[in-house]
N, C-alpha and C. Protein backbone atom coordinates (compact mmCIF):
# COMPACT_ATOMS: atom_id res chain seq x y z
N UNK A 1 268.76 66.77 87.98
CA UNK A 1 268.02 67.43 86.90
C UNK A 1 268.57 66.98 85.53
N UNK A 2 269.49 67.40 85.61
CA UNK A 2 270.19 66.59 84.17
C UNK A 2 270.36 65.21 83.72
N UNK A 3 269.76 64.55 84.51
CA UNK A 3 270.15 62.95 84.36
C UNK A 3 268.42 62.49 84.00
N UNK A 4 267.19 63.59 84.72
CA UNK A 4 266.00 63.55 83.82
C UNK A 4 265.94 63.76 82.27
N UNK A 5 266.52 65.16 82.16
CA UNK A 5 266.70 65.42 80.86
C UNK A 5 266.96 64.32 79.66
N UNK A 6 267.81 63.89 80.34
CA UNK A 6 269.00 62.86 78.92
C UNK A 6 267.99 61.72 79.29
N UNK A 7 267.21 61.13 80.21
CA UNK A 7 266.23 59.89 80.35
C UNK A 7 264.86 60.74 79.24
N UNK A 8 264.46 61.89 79.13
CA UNK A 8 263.81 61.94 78.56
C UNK A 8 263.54 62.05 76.98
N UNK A 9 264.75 62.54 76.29
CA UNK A 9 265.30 62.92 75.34
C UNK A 9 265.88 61.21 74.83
N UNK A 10 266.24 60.52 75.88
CA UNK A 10 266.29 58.93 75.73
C UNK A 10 265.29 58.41 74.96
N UNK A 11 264.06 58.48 75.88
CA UNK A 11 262.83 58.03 75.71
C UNK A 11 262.34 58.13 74.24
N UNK A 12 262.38 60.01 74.08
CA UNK A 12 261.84 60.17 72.93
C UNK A 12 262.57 59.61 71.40
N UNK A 13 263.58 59.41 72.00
CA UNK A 13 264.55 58.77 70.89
C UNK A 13 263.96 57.60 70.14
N UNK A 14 263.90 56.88 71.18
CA UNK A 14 263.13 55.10 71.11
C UNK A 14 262.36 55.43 70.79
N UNK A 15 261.32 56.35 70.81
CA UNK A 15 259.61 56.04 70.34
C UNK A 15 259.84 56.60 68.86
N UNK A 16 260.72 57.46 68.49
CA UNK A 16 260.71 58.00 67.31
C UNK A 16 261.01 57.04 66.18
N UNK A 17 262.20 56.00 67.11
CA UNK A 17 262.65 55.30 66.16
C UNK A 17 261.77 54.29 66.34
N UNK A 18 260.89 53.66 66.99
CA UNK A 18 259.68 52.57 67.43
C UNK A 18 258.83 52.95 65.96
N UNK A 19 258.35 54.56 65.69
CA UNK A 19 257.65 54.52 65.21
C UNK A 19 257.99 54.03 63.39
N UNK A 20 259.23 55.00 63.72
CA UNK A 20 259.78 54.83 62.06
C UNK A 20 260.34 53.01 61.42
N UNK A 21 260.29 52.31 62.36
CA UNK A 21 260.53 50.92 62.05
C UNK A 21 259.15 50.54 61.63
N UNK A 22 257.94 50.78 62.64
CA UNK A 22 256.96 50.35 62.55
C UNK A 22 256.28 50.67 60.70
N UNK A 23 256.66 51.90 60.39
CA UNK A 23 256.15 52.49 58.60
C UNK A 23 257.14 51.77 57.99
N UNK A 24 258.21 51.34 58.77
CA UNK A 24 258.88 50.36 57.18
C UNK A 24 259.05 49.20 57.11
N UNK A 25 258.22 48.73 58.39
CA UNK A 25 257.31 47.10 58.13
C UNK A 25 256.33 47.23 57.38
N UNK A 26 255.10 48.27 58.08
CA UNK A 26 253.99 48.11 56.62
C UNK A 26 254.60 48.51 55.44
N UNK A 27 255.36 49.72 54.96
CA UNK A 27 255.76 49.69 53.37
C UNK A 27 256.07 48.33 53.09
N UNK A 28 257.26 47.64 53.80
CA UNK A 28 257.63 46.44 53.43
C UNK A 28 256.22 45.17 52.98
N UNK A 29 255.57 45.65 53.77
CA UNK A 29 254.34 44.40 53.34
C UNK A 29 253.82 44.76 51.89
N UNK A 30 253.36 46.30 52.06
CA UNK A 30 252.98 46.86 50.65
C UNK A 30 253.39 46.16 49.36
N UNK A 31 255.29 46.05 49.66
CA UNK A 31 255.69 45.48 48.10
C UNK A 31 255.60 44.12 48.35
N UNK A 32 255.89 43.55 49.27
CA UNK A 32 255.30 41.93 49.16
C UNK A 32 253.74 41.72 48.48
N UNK A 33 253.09 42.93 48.85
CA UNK A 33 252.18 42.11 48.22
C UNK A 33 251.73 42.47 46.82
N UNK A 34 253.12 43.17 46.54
CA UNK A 34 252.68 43.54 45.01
C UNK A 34 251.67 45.28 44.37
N UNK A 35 251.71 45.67 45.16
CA UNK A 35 250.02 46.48 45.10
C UNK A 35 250.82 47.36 43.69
C-alpha cells in the first residue's frame, strides 16, 4: 500500500513539474519574439 502511495504522489510530481516547464517555454518564446 505504501509503495502505491509514494508511486503516485511520484507521478503527480512529474506532471506538475511537466506542466510548469511546459509555461516557461511558451513565456520564453513570448520574449523572443518581442511582443
Amino acid at each position: 500500500m505504501e509503495e502505491e502511495e509514494e508511486k503516485r504522489r511520484r507521478e503527480e510530481f512529474v506532471r506538475k513539474r511537466k506542466i510548469h516547464y511546459q509555461m516557461g517555454d511558451v513565456l520564453k518564446q513570448y520574449k523572443d519574439k518581442d511582443y
